[in-house]
C-alpha atoms as a PDB file:
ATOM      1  CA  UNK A   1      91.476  97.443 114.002  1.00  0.00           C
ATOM      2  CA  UNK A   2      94.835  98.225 115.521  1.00  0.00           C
ATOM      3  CA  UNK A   3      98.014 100.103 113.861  1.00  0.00           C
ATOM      4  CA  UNK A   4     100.900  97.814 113.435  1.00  0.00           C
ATOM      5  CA  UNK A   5     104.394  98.655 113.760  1.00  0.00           C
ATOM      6  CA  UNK A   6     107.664  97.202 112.502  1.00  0.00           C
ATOM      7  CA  UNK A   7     111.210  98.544 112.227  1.00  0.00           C
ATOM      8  CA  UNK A   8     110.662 101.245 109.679  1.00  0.00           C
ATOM      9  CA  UNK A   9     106.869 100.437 109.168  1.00  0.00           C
ATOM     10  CA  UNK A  10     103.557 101.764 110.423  1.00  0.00           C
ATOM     11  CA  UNK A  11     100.859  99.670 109.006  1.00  0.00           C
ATOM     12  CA  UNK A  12      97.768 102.245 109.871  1.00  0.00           C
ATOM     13  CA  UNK A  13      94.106 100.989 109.667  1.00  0.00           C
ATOM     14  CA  UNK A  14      92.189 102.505 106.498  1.00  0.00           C
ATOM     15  CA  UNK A  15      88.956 103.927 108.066  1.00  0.00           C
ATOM     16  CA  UNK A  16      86.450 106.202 106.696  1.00  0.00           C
ATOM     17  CA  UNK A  17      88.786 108.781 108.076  1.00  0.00           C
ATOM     18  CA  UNK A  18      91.965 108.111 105.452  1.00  0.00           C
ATOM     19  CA  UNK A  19      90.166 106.141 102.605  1.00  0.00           C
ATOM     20  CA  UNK A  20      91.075 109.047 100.422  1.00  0.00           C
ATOM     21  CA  UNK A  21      94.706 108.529 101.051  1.00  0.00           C
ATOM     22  CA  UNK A  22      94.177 104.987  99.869  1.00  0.00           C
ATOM     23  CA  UNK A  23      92.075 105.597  97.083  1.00  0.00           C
ATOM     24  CA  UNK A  24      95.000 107.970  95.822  1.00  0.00           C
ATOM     25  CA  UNK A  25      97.294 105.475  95.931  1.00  0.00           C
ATOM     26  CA  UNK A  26      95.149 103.452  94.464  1.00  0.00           C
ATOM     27  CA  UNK A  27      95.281 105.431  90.862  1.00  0.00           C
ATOM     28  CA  UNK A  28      99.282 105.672  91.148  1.00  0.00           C
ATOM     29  CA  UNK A  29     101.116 104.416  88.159  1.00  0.00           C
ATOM     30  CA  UNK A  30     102.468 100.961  87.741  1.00  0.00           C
ATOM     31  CA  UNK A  31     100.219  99.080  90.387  1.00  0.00           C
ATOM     32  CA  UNK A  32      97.777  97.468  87.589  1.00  0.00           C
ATOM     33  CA  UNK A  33     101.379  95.442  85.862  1.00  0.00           C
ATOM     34  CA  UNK A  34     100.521  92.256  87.869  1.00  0.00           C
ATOM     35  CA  UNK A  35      97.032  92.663  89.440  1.00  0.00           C
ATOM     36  CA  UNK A  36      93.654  94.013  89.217  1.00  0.00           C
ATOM     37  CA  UNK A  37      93.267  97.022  91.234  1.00  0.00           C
ATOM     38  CA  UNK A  38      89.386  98.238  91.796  1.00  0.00           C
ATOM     39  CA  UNK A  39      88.388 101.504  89.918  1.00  0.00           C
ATOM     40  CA  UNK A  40      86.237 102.969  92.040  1.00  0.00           C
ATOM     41  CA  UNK A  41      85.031 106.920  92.113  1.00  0.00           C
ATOM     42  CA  UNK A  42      86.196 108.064  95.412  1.00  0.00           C
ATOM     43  CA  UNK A  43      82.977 108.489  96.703  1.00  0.00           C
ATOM     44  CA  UNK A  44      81.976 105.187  95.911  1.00  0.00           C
ATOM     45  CA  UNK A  45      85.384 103.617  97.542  1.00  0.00           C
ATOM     46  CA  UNK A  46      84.712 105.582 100.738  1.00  0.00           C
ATOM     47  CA  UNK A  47      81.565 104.473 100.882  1.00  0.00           C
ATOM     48  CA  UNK A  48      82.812 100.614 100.951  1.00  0.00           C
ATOM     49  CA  UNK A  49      85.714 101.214 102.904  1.00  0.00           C
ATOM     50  CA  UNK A  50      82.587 102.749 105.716  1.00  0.00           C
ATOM     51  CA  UNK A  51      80.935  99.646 105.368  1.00  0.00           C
ATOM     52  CA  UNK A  52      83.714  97.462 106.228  1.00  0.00           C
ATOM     53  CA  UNK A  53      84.341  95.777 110.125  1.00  0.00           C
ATOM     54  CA  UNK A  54      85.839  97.873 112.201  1.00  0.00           C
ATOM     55  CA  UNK A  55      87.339  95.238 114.001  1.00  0.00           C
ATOM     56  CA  UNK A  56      89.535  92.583 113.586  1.00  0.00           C
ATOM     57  CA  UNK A  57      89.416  89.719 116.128  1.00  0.00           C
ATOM     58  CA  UNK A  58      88.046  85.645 115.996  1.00  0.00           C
ATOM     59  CA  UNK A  59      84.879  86.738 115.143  1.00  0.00           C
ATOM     60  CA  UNK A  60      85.305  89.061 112.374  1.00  0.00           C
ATOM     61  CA  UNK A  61      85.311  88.158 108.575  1.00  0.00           C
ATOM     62  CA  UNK A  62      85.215  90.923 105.807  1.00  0.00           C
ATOM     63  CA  UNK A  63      87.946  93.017 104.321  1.00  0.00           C
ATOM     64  CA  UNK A  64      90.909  94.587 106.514  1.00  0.00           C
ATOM     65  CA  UNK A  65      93.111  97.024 105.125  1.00  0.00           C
ATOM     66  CA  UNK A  66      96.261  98.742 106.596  1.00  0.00           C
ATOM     67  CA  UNK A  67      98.262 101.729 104.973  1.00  0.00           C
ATOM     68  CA  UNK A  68     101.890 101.115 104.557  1.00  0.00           C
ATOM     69  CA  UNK A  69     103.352 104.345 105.689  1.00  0.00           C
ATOM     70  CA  UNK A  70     107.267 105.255 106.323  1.00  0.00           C
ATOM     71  CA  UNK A  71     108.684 108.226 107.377  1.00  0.00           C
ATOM     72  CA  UNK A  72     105.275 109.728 107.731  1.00  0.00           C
ATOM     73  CA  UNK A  73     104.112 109.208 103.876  1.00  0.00           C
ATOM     74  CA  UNK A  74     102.004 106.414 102.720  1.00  0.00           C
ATOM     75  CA  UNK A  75     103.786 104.319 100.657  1.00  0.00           C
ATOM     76  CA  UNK A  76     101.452 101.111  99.375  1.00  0.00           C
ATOM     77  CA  UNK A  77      99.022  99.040 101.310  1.00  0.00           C
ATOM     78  CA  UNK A  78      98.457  95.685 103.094  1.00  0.00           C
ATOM     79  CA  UNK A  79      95.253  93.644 102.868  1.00  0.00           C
ATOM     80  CA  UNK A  80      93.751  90.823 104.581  1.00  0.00           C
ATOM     81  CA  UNK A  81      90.459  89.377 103.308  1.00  0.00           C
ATOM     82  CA  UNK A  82      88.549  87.330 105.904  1.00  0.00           C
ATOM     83  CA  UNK A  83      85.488  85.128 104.466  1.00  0.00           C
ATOM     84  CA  UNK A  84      82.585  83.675 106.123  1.00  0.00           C
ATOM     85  CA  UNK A  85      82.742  80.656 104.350  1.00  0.00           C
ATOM     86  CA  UNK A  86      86.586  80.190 105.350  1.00  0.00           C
ATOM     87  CA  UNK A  87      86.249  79.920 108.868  1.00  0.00           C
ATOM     88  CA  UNK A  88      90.013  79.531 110.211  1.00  0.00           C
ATOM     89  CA  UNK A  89      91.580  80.712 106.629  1.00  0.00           C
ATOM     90  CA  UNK A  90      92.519  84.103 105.176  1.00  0.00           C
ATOM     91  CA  UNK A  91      94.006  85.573 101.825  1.00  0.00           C
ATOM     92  CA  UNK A  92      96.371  88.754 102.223  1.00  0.00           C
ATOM     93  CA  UNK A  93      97.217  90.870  99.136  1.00  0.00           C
ATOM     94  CA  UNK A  94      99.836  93.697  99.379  1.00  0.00           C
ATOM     95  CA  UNK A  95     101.089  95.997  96.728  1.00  0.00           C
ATOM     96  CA  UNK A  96     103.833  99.391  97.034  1.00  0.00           C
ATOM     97  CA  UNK A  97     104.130 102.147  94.919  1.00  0.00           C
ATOM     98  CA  UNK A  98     106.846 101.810  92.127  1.00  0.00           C
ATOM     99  CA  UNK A  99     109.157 104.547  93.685  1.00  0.00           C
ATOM    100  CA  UNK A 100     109.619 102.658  97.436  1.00  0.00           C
ATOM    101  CA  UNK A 101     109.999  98.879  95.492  1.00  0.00           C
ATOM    102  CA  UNK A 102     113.190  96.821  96.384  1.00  0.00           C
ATOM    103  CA  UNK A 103     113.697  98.013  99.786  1.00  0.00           C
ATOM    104  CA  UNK A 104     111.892  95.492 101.707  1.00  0.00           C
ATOM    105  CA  UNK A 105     108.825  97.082 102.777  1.00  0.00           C
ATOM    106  CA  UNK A 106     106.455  94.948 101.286  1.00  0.00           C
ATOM    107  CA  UNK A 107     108.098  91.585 102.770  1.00  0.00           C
ATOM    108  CA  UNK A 108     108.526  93.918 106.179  1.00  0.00           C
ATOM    109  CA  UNK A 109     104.650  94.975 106.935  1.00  0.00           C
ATOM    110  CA  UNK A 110     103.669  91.091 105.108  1.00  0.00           C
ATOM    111  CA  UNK A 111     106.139  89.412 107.878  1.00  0.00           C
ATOM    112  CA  UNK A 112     103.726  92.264 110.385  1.00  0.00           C
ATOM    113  CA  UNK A 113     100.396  91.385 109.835  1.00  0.00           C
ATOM    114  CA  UNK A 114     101.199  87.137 109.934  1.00  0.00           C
ATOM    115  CA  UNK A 115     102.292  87.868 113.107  1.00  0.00           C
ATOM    116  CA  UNK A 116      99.411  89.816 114.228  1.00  0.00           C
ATOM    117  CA  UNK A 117      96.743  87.514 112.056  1.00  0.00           C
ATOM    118  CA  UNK A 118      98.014  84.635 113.821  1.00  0.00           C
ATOM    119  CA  UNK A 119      98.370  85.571 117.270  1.00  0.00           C
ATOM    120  CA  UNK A 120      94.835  87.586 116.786  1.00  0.00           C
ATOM    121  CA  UNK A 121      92.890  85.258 115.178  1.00  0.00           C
ATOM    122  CA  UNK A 122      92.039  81.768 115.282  1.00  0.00           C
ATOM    123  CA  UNK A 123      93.132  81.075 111.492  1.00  0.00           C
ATOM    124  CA  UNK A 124      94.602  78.049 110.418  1.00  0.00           C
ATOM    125  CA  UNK A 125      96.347  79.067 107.333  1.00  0.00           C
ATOM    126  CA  UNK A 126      96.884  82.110 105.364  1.00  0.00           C
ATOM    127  CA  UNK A 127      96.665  82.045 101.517  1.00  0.00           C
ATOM    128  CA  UNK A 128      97.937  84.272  98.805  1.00  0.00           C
ATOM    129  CA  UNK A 129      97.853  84.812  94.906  1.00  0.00           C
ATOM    130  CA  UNK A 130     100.249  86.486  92.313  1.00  0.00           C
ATOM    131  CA  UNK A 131     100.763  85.794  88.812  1.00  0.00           C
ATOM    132  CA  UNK A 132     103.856  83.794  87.941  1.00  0.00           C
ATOM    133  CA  UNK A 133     105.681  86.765  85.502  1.00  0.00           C
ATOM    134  CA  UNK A 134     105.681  88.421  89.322  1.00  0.00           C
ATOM    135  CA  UNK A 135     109.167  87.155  90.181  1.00  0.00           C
ATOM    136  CA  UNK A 136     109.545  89.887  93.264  1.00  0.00           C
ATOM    137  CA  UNK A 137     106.224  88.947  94.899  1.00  0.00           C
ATOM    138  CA  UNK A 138     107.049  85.027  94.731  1.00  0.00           C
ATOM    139  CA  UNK A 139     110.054  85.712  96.056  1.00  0.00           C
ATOM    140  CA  UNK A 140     108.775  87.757  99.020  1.00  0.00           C
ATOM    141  CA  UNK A 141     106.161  84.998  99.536  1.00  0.00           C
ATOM    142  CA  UNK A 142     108.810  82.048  99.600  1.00  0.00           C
ATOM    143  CA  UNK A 143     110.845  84.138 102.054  1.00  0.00           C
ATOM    144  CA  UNK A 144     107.880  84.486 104.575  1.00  0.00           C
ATOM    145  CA  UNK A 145     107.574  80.187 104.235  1.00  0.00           C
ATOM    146  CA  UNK A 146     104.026  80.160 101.917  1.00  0.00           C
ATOM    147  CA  UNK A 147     104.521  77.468  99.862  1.00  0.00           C
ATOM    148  CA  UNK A 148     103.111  77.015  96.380  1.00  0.00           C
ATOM    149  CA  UNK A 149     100.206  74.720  95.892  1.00  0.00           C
ATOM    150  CA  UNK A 150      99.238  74.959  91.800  1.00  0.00           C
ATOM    151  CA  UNK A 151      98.549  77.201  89.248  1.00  0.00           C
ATOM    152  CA  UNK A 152      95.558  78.104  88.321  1.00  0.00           C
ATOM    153  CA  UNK A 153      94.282  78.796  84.594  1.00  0.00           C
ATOM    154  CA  UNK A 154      92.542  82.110  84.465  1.00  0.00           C
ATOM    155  CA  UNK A 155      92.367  82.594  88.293  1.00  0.00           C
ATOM    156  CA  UNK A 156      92.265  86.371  87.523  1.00  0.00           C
ATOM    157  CA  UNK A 157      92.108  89.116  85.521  1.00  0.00           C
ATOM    158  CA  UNK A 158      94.524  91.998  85.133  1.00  0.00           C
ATOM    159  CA  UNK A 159      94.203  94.710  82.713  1.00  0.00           C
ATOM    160  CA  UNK A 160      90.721  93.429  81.794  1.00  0.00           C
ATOM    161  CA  UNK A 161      92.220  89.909  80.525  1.00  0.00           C
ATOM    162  CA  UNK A 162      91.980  86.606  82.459  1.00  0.00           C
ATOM    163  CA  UNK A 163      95.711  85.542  83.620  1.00  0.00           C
ATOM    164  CA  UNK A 164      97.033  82.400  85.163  1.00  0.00           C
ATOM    165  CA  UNK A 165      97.542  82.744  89.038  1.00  0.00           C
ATOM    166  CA  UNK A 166      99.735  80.935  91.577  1.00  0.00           C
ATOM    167  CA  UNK A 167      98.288  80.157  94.743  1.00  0.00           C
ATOM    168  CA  UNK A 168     100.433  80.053  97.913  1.00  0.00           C
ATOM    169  CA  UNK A 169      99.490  78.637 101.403  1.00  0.00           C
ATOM    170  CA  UNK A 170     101.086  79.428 104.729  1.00  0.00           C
ATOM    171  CA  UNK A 171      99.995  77.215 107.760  1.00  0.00           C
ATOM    172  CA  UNK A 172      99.702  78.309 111.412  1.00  0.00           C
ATOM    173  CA  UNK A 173     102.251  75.794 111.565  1.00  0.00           C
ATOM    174  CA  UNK A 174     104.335  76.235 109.660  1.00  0.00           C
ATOM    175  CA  UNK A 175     104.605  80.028 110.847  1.00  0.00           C
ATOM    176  CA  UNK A 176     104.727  78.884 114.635  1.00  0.00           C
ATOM    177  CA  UNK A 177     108.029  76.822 113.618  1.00  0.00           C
ATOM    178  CA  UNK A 178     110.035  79.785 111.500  1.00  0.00           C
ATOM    179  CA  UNK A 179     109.109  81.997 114.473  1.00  0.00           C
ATOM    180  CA  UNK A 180     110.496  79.521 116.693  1.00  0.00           C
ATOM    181  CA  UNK A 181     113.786  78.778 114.699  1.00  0.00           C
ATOM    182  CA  UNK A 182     113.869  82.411 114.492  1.00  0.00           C
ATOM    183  CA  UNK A 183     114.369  82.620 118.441  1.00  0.00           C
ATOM    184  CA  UNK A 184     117.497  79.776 118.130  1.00  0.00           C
ATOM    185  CA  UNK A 185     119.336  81.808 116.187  1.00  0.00           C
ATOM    186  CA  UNK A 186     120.436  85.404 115.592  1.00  0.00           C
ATOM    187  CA  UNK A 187     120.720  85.454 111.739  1.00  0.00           C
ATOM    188  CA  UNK A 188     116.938  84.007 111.517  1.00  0.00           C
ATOM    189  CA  UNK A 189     115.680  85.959 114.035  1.00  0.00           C
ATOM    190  CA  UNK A 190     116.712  89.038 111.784  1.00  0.00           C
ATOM    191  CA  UNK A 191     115.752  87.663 108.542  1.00  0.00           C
ATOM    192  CA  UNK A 192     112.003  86.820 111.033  1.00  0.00           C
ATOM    193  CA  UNK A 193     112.149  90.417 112.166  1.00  0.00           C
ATOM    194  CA  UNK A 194     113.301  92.690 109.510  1.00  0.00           C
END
């Protein structure tokens, strides 16, 4: 896997080398509100994040995972889950630590990896999930173009209780087109970029 970068971002690969870092961030406060984050034992979570692919081209399915880090700290993390039996379709998940919210960084290193998942990978669509009390993460998501498809009863469960979930879809297409009205005109090119 290859590090990322965007304006203020560096989206670094999580490795056997950092997994503690992301397991730390992983037991930070607040990040359970709207979504089920894994308990693992550290061990445990190093041990999966070993077992992962190490890299992420056409061929590759599995679990990627990049660190969000600004100014040298790591500040929340960046998935993008990559199934067998989705050939040409992916799911990203992203979350940031309470204290760095409301900045942008989340919609920054999301607006990152599309453009690396698409112009790496032969996938057709990207999807994505939050739960509909999540007004910032819909909002991020409808900025980026996914568009909602339907709700789904119990899609989840957060805080050991199932929860409704609404499911978002971006095309390749759909990207390809913002990208390219993002190259007509200044102000979309920095709402594209930043």
């Amino acid at each position: 896997m290859k590090r990322i970068a965007s304006p203020r971002l560096i989206l670094e690969p999580v490795t056997s080398r950092n997994a503690a870092i992301l397991w730390r961030l992983m037991q930070s406060g607040m990040l359970r509100e709207f979504q089920d984050v894994p308990r693992y034992a550290r061990d445990d979570f190093e041990r999966r994040v070993a077992a992962r692919p190490k890299h992420f081209d056409a061929r590759s399915s599995g679990r990627f995972e990049w660190l969000l880090v600004h100014d040298k700290e790591p500040i929340g993390w960046i998935s993008l889950r990559v199934g067998d039996h989705m050939r040409g379709a992916a799911e990203i998940g992203y979350s940031v630590l309470a204290e760095h919210r409301g900045h942008g960084y989340a919609t920054e290193a999301a607006r990152a990896l599309l453009e690396s998942a698409f112009e790496t990978r032969e996938l057709q669509q990207i999807d994505a999930c939050c739960v509909p009390e999540n007004k910032f993460s819909r909002r991020l998501l409808d900025t980026l173009g996914f568009v909602e498809l339907r709700v789904q009863r119990n899609g989840a469960i957060v805080r050991g209780k199932p929860v409704d979930i609404v499911i978002y879809e971006l095309t390749r297409e759909r990207w390809a087109q913002q990208v390219e009205s993002a190259a007509e005109t200044p102000t979309a090119r920095r709402q594209i970029r930043s």
